[in-house]
Protein backbone atom coordinates (compact mmCIF):
# COMPACT_ATOMS: atom_id res chain seq x y z
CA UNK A 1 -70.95 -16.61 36.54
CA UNK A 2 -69.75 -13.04 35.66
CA UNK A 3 -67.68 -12.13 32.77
CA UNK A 4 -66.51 -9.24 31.09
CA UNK A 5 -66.89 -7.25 28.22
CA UNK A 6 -64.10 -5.64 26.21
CA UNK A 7 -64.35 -3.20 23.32
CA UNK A 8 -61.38 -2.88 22.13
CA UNK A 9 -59.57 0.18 20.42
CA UNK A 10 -59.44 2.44 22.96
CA UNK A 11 -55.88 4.09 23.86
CA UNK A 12 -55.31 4.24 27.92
CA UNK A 13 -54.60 7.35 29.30
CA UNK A 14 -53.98 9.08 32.86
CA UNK A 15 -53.43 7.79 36.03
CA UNK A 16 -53.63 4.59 37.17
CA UNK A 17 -52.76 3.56 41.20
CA UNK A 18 -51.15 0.47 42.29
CA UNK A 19 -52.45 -1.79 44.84
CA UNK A 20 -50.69 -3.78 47.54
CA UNK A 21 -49.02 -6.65 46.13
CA UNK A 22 -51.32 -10.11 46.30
CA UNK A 23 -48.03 -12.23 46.73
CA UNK A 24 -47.03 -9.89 49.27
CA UNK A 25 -49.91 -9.88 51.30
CA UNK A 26 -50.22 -13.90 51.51
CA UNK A 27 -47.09 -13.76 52.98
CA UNK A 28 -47.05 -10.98 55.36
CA UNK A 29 -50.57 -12.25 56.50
CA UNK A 30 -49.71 -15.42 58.77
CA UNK A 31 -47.18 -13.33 60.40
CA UNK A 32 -49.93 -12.73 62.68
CA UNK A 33 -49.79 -16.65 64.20
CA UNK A 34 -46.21 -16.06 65.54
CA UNK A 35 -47.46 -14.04 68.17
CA UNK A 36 -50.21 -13.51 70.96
CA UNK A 37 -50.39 -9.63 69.50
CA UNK A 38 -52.04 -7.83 67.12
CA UNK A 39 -50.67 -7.37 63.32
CA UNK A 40 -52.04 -4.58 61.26
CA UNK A 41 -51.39 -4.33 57.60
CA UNK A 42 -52.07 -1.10 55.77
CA UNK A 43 -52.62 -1.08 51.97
CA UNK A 44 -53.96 -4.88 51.86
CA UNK A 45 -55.60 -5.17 48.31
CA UNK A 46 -59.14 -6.44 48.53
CA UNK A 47 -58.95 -9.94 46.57
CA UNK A 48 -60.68 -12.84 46.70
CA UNK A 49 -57.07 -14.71 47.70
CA UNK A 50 -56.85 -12.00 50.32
CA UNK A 51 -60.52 -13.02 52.09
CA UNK A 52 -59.79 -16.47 51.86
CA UNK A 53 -56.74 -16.53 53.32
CA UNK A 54 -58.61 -14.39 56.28
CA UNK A 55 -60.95 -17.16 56.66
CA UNK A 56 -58.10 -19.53 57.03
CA UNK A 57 -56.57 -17.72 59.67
CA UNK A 58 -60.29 -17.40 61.49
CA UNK A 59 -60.57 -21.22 61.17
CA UNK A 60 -56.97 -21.24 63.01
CA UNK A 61 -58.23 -18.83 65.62
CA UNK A 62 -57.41 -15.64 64.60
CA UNK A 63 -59.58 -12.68 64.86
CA UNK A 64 -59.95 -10.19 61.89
CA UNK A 65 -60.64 -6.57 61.84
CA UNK A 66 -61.17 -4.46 58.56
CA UNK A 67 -61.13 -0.75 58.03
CA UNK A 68 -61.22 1.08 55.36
CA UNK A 69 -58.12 2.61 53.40
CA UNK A 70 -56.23 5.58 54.39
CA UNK A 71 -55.61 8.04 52.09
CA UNK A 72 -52.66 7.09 51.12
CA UNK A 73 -53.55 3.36 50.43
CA UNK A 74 -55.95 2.26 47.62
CA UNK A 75 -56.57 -0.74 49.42
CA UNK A 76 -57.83 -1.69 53.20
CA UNK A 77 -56.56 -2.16 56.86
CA UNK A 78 -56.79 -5.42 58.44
CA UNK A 79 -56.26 -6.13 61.97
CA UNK A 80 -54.71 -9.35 62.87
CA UNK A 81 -54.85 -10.70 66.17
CA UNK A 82 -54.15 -14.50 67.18
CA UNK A 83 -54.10 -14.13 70.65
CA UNK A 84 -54.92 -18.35 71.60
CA UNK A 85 -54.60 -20.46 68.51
CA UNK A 86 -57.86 -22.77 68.77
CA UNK A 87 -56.44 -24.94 66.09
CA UNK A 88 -53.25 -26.10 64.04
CA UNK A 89 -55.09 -27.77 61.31
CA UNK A 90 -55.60 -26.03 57.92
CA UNK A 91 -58.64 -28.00 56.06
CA UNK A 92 -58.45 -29.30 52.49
CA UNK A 93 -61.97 -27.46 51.79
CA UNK A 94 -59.65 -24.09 52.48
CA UNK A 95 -56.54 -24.93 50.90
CA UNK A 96 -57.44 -26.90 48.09
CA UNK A 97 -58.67 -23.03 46.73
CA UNK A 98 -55.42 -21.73 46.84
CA UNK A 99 -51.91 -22.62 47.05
CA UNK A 100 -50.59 -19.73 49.19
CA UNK A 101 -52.51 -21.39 52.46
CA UNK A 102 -49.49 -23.61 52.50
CA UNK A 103 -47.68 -20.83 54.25
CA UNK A 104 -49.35 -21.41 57.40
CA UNK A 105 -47.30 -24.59 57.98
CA UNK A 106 -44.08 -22.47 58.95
CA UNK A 107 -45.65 -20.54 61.46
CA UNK A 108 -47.87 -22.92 63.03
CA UNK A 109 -44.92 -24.89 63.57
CA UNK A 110 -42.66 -22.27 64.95
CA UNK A 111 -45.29 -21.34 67.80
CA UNK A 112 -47.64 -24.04 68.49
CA UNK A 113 -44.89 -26.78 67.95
CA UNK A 114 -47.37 -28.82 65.56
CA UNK A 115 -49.24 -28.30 61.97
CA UNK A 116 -51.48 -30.53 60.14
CA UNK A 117 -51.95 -28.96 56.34
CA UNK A 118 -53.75 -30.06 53.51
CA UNK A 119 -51.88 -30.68 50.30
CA UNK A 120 -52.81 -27.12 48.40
CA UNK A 121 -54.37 -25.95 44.94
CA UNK A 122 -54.20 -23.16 43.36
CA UNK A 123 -53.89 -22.30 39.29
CA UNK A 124 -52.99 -25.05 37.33
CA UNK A 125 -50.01 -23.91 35.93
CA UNK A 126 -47.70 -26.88 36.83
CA UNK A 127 -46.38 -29.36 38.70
CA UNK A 128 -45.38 -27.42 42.05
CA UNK A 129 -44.70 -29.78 44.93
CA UNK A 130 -44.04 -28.61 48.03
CA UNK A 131 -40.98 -31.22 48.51
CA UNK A 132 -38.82 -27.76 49.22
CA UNK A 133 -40.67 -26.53 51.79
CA UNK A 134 -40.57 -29.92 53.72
CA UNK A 135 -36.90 -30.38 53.64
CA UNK A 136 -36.16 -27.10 54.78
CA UNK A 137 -38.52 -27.67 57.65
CA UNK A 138 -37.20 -30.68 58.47
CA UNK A 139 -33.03 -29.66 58.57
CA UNK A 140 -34.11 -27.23 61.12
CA UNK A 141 -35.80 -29.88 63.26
CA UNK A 142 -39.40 -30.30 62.06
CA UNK A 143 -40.12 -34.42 61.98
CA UNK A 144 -42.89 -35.24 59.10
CA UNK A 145 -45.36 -37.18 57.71
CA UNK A 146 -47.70 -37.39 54.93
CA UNK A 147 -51.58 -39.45 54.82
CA UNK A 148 -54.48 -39.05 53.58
CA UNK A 149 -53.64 -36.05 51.40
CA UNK A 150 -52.14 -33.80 54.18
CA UNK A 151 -48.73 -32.93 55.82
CA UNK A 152 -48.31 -33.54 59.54
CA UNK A 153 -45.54 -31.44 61.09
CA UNK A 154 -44.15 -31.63 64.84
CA UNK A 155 -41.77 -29.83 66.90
CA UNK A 156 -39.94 -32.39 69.26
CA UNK A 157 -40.48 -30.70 72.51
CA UNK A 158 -42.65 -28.12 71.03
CA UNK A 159 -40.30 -26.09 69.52
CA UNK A 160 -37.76 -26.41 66.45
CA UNK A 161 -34.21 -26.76 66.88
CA UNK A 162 -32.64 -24.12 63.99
CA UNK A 163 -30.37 -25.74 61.54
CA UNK A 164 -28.75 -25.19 58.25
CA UNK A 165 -30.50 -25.95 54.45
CA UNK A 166 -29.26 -25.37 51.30
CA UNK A 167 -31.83 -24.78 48.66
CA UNK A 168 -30.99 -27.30 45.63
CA UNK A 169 -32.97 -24.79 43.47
CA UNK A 170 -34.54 -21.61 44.64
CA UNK A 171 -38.01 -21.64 46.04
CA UNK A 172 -40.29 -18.77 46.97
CA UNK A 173 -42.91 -20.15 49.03
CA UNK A 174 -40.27 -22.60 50.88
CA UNK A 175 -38.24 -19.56 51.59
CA UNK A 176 -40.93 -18.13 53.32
CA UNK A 177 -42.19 -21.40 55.10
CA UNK A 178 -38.75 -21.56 56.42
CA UNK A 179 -38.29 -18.14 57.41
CA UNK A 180 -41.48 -17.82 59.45
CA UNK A 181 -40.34 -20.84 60.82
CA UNK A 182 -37.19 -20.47 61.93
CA UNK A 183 -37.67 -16.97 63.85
CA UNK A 184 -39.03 -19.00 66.97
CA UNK A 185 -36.63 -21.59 67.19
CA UNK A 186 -34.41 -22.35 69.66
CA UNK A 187 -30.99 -21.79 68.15
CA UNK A 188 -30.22 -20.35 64.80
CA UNK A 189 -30.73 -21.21 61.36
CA UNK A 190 -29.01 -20.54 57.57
CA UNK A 191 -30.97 -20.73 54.55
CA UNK A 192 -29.18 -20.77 51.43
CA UNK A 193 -29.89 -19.76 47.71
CA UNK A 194 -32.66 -18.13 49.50
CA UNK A 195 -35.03 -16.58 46.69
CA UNK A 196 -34.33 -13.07 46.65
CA UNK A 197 -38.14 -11.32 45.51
CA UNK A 198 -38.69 -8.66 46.86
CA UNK A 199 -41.89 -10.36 48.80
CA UNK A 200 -39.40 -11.74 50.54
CA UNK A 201 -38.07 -9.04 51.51
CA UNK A 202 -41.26 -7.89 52.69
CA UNK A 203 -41.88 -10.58 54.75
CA UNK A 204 -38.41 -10.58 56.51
CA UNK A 205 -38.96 -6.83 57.10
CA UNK A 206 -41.76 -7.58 58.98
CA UNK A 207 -40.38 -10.60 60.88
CA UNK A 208 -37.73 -7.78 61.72
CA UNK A 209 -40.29 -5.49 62.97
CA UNK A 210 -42.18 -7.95 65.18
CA UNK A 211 -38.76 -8.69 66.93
CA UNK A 212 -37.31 -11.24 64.68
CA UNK A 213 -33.51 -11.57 64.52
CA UNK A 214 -33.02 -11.70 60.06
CA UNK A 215 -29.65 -10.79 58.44
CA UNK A 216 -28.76 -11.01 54.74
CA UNK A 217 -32.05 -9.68 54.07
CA UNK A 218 -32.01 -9.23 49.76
CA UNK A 219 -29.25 -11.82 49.59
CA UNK A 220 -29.13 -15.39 48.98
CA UNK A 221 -28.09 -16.29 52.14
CA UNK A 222 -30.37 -15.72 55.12
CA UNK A 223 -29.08 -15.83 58.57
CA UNK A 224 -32.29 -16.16 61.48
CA UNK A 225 -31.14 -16.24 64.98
CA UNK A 226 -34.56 -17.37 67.08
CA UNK A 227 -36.31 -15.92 69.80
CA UNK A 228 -38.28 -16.57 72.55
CA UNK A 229 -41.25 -14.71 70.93
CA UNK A 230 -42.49 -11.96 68.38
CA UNK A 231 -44.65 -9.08 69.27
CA UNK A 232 -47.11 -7.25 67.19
CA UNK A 233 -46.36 -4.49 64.60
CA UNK A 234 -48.08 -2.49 61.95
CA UNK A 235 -46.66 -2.78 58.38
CA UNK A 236 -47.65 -1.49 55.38
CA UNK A 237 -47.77 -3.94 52.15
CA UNK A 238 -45.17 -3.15 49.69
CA UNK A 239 -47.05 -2.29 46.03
CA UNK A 240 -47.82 -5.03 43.54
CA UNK A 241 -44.80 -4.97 40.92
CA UNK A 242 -46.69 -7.81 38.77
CA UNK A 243 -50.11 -5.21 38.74
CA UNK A 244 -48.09 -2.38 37.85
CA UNK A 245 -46.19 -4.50 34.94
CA UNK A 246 -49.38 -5.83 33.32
CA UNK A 247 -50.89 -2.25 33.21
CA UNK A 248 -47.68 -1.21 31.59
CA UNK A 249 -47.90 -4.07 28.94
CA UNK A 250 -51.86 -2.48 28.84
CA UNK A 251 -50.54 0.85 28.08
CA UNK A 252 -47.92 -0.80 24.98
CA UNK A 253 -50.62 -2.27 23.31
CA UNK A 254 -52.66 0.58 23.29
CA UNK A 255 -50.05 3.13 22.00
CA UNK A 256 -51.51 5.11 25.05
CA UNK A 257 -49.42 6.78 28.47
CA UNK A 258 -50.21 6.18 31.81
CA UNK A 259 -48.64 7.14 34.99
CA UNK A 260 -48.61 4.51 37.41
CA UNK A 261 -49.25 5.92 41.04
CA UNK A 262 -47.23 4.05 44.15
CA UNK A 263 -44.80 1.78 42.20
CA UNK A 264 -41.51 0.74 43.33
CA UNK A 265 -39.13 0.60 40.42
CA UNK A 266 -36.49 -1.33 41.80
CA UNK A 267 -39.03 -4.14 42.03
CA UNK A 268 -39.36 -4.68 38.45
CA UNK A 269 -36.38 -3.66 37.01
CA UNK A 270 -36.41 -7.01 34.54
CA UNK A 271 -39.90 -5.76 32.95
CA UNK A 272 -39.36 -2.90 32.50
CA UNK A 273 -36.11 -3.28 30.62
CA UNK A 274 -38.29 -5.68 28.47
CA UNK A 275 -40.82 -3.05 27.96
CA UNK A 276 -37.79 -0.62 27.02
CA UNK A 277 -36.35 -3.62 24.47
CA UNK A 278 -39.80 -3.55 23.01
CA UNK A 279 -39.71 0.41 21.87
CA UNK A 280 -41.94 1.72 25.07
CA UNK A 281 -41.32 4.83 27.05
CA UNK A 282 -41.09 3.79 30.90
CA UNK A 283 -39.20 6.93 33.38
CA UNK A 284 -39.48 6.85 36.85
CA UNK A 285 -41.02 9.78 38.65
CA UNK A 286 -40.60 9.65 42.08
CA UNK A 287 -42.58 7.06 43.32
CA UNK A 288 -44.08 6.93 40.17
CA UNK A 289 -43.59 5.26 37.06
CA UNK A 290 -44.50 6.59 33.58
CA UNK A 291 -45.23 4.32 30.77
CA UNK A 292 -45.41 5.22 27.07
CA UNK A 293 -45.51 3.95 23.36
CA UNK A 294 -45.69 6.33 20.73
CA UNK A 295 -44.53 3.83 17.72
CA UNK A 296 -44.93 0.14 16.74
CA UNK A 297 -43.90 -1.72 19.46
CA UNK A 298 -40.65 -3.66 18.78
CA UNK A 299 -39.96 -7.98 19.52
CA UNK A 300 -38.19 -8.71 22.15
CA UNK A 301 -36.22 -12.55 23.08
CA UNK A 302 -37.39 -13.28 26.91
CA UNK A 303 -36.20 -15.66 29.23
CA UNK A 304 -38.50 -16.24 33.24
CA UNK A 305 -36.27 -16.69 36.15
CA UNK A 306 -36.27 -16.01 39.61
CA UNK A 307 -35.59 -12.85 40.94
CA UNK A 308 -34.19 -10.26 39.80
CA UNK A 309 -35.11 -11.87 36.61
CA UNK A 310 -37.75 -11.42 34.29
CA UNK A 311 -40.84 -12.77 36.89
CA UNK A 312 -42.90 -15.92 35.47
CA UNK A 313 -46.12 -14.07 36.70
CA UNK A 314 -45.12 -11.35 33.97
CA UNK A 315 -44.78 -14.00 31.24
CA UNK A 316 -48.32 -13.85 29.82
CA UNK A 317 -49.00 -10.74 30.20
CA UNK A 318 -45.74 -9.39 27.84
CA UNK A 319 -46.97 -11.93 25.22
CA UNK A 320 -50.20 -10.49 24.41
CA UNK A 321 -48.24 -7.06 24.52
CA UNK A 322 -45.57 -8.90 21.62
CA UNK A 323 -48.80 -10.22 19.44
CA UNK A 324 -48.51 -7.10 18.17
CA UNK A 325 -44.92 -5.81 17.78
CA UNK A 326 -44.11 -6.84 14.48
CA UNK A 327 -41.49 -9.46 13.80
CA UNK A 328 -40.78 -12.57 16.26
CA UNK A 329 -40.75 -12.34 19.41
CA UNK A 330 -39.67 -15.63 21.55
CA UNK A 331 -40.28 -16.29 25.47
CA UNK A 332 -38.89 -19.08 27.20
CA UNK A 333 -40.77 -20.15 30.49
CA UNK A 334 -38.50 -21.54 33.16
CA UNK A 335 -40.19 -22.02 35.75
CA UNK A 336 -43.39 -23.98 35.49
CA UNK A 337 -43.49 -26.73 32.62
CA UNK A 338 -47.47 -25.56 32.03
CA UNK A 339 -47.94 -21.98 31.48
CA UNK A 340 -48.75 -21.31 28.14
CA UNK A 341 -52.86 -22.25 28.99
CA UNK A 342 -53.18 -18.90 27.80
CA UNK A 343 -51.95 -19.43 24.08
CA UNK A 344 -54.92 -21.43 22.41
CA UNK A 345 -57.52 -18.14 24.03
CA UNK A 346 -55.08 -15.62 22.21
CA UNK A 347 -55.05 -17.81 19.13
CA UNK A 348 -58.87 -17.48 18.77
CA UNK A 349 -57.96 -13.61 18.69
CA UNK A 350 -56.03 -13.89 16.15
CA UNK A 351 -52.60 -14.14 17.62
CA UNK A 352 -50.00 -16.50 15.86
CA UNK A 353 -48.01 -17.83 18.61
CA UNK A 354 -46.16 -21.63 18.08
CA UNK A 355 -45.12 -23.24 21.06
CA UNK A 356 -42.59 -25.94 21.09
CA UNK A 357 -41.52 -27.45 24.51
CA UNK A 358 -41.16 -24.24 27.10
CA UNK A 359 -40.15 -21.62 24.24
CA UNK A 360 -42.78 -19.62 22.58
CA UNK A 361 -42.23 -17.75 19.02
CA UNK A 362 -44.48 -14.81 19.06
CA UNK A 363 -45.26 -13.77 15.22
CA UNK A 364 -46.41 -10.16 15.49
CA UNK A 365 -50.26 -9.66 13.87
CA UNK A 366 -51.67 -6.91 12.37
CA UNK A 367 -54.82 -6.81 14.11
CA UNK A 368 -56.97 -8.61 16.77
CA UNK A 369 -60.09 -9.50 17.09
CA UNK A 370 -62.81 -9.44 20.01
CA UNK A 371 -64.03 -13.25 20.59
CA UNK A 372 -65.03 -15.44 23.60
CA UNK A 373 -62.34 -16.46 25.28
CA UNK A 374 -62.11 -18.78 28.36
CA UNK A 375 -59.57 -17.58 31.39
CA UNK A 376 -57.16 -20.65 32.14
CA UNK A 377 -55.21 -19.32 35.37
CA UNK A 378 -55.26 -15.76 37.19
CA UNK A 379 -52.03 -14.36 34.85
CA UNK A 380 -53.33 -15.82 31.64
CA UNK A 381 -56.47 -14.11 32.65
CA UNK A 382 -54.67 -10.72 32.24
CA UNK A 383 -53.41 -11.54 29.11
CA UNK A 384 -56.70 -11.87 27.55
CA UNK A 385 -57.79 -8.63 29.08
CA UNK A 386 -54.69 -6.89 27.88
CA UNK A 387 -55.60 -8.51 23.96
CA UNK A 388 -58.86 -7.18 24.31
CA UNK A 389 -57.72 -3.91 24.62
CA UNK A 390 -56.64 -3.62 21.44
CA UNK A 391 -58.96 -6.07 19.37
CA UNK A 392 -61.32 -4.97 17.08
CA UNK A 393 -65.05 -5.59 18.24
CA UNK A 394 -66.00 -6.97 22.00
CA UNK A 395 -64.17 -9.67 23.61
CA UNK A 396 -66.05 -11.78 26.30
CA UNK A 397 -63.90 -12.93 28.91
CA UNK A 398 -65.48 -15.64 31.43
CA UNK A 399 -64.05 -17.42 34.36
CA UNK A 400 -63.06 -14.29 35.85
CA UNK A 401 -62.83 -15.55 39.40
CA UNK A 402 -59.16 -16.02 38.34
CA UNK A 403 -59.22 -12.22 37.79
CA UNK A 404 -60.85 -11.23 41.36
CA UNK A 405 -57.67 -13.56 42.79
CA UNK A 406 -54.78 -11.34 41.64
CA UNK A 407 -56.47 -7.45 40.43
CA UNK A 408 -58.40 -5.08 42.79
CA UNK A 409 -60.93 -3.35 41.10
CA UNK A 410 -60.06 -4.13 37.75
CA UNK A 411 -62.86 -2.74 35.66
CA UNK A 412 -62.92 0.13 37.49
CA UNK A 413 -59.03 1.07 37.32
CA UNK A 414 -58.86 0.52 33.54
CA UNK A 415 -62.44 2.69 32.89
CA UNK A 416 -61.08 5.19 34.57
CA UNK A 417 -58.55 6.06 31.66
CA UNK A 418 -60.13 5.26 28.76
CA UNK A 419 -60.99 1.83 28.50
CA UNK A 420 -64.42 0.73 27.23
CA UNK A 421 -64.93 -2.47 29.95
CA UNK A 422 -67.23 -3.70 31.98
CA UNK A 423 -68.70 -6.86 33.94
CA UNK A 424 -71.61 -8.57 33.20
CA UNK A 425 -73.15 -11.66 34.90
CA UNK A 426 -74.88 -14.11 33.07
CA UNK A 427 -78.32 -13.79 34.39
């Protein structure tokens, strides 16, 4: 099993590009079942979530073409085309890897009037049931049942009615379900307290330019008026706001400057006003964004929410930035009961970080130091990277699997200004 190899104490410098966004992409890629046509996505981000979720949609009956990047994209182009579905059943060997195959329920539904999906993994981060997504499929006329460890989903008369559901608390990945959903039913449909990320927004925007009929698009209240049928589109994924926050927080802790390339501010407007609480230099320049820290970083008081709030999948990656900004820092995790996996690794860094409940007191440290440290889930696994930036000596990071999940080329980006990284495997 690979790890990698940190020496820490170098400061980060230059430019840095931004890869489609991971969350984006597992959402924009089942798209491609609502219709006979092809879907082509420019700037997909070569991840291991990414291929796996392409081998999903083969096992559905989807063909898959891959180019290479344009010059404009740092990632690839991929080809979508599910012209007959050959099946409606997503396997638990599939989805048990990762939680995001879930979202092949909504469209599934919406064409082929049935859907028979595993219960999905993922990280272990916390209890996330999938309760949301069910209801919302069932108020606009999906009939359900569960055995056996997987969700059976039908269409009476092979194709959903359209209804109204009102969130009870706001769910991505439901939102989405729904959405994808919806766009082939019968009548129309109103989601609301609709999550607002801008994923979601990506997703809709493609609906929209496959023929879909979406208003409220960025609001909390989504209006879908279905159609007969989608057609095929090219799209390009939108760029990965949580990638271009945890290179910031890399930046910070380095007391280094790097100009992230293809970054849309608006995005991740809640980090970076926490990286501007915490003393750091970020301007926007054009598409652009340019990240600095000249002094000692300063603590900042954090809460997660959903969007436009600070983003849980930014949480771990700001609180190896705070281990060193002197003072107390505290972070308060709102969304999933179990995502401080991450704090015990830091601790054998030195870090002094208590955590009581959801709330996390940050005590800002001196120094760092390299040690082995285990990666718990794929954002705790850029925490650890981000620490060993700064520690003194090498720090050995292993499970990195999580790492190949969420960051395209990883080693690569961060060698390129200035950091002393590499992987290793263990033979």
């Amino acid at each position: 099993m690979d790890r990698i190899l940190i020496r820490g104490g170098n400061r980060l410098s230059g430019r840095l590009p931004i890869s489609g966004a991971k969350n984006a992409a597992l959402t924009l890629m089942p798209c491609a079942l609502l219709t006979e046509e092809p879907v082509t996505l420019r700037n997909l981000p070569r991840l291991a979530d990414v291929d796996s979720f392409g081998h999903l949609l083969n096992q559905l009956g989807c063909s898959t073409r891959i180019e290479g990047a344009r010059p404009e994209d740092f990632g690839r182009v991929m080809t979508i085309r599910a012209g007959k579905l050959t099946a409606t059943e997503a396997p638990y060997d599939i989805v048990r890897k990762m939680r995001a195959s879930i979202l092949v329920l909504g469209p599934l539904l919406g064409r082929a009037g049935e859907a028979t999906v595993s219960l999905p993994g993922g990280c272990a981060i916390g209890n996330r049931p999938i309760d949301l997504h069910l209801k919302a499929l069932e108020a606009i006329g999906a009939q359900l049942e569960m055995a056996a460890g997987y969700v059976k989903a039908i269409a009476p008369g092979g194709r959903l009615s359209g209804g109204v559901y009102t969130f009870p608390v706001v769910s991505v990945g439901a939102t989405e379900n729904v959405v994808m959903a919806a766009s082939l039913a019968k009548g129309g449909s109103r989601i609301e307290n609709a999550a607002r990320e801008p994923e979601i927004v990506d997703l809709c925007n493609l609906l929209v330019a496959m023929g879909a009929k979406i208003s409220g698009i960025g609001t909390e209240t989504l209006e879908i008026e279905g159609v007969d049928r989608l057609h095929g589109a090219t799209y390009r994924v939108m760029p990965d706001r949580i990638e271009a926050g945890s290179y910031a927080c890399a930046a910070a802790i380095t007391g280094g400057s790097l100009e992230l390339v293809g970054v849309k501010a608006s995005d991740m407007l809640a980090t970076i006003e926490a990286l501007r609480q915490a003393g750091v230099t970020v301007e926007e320049r054009g598409e652009n964004l340019f990240v600095e820290a000249n002094g000692p970083l300063r603590p900042v008081t954090v809460s997660t929410a959903p969007f436009p709030g600070f983003a849980t999948d930014m949480q771990a990656q700001l609180m190896a930035m705070l281990c060193m900004a002197p003072g107390e820092s505290t972070l308060t995790e709102t969304i999933f009961e179990n995502r401080y996996m991450h704090v015990p690794e830091l601790a054998r860094m030195g870090a002094d970080i208590h955590v009581q409940g959801r709330t996390a007191l940050v005590r800002g440290v001196d120094r760092l130091v390299g040690a082995p440290v285990m990666a718990t889930d794929l954002r705790a696994s850029m925490s650890l990277i981000i620490a060993g930036l700064v520690a003194e000596g090498e720090t050995q990071v292993s499970r990195v699997y999580h790492l190949d999940r969420g960051y395209e080329r990883l080693e690569e980006k961060l060698s390129a200004v200035g950091a002393d990284i590499e992987r290793v495997g263990d033979g």
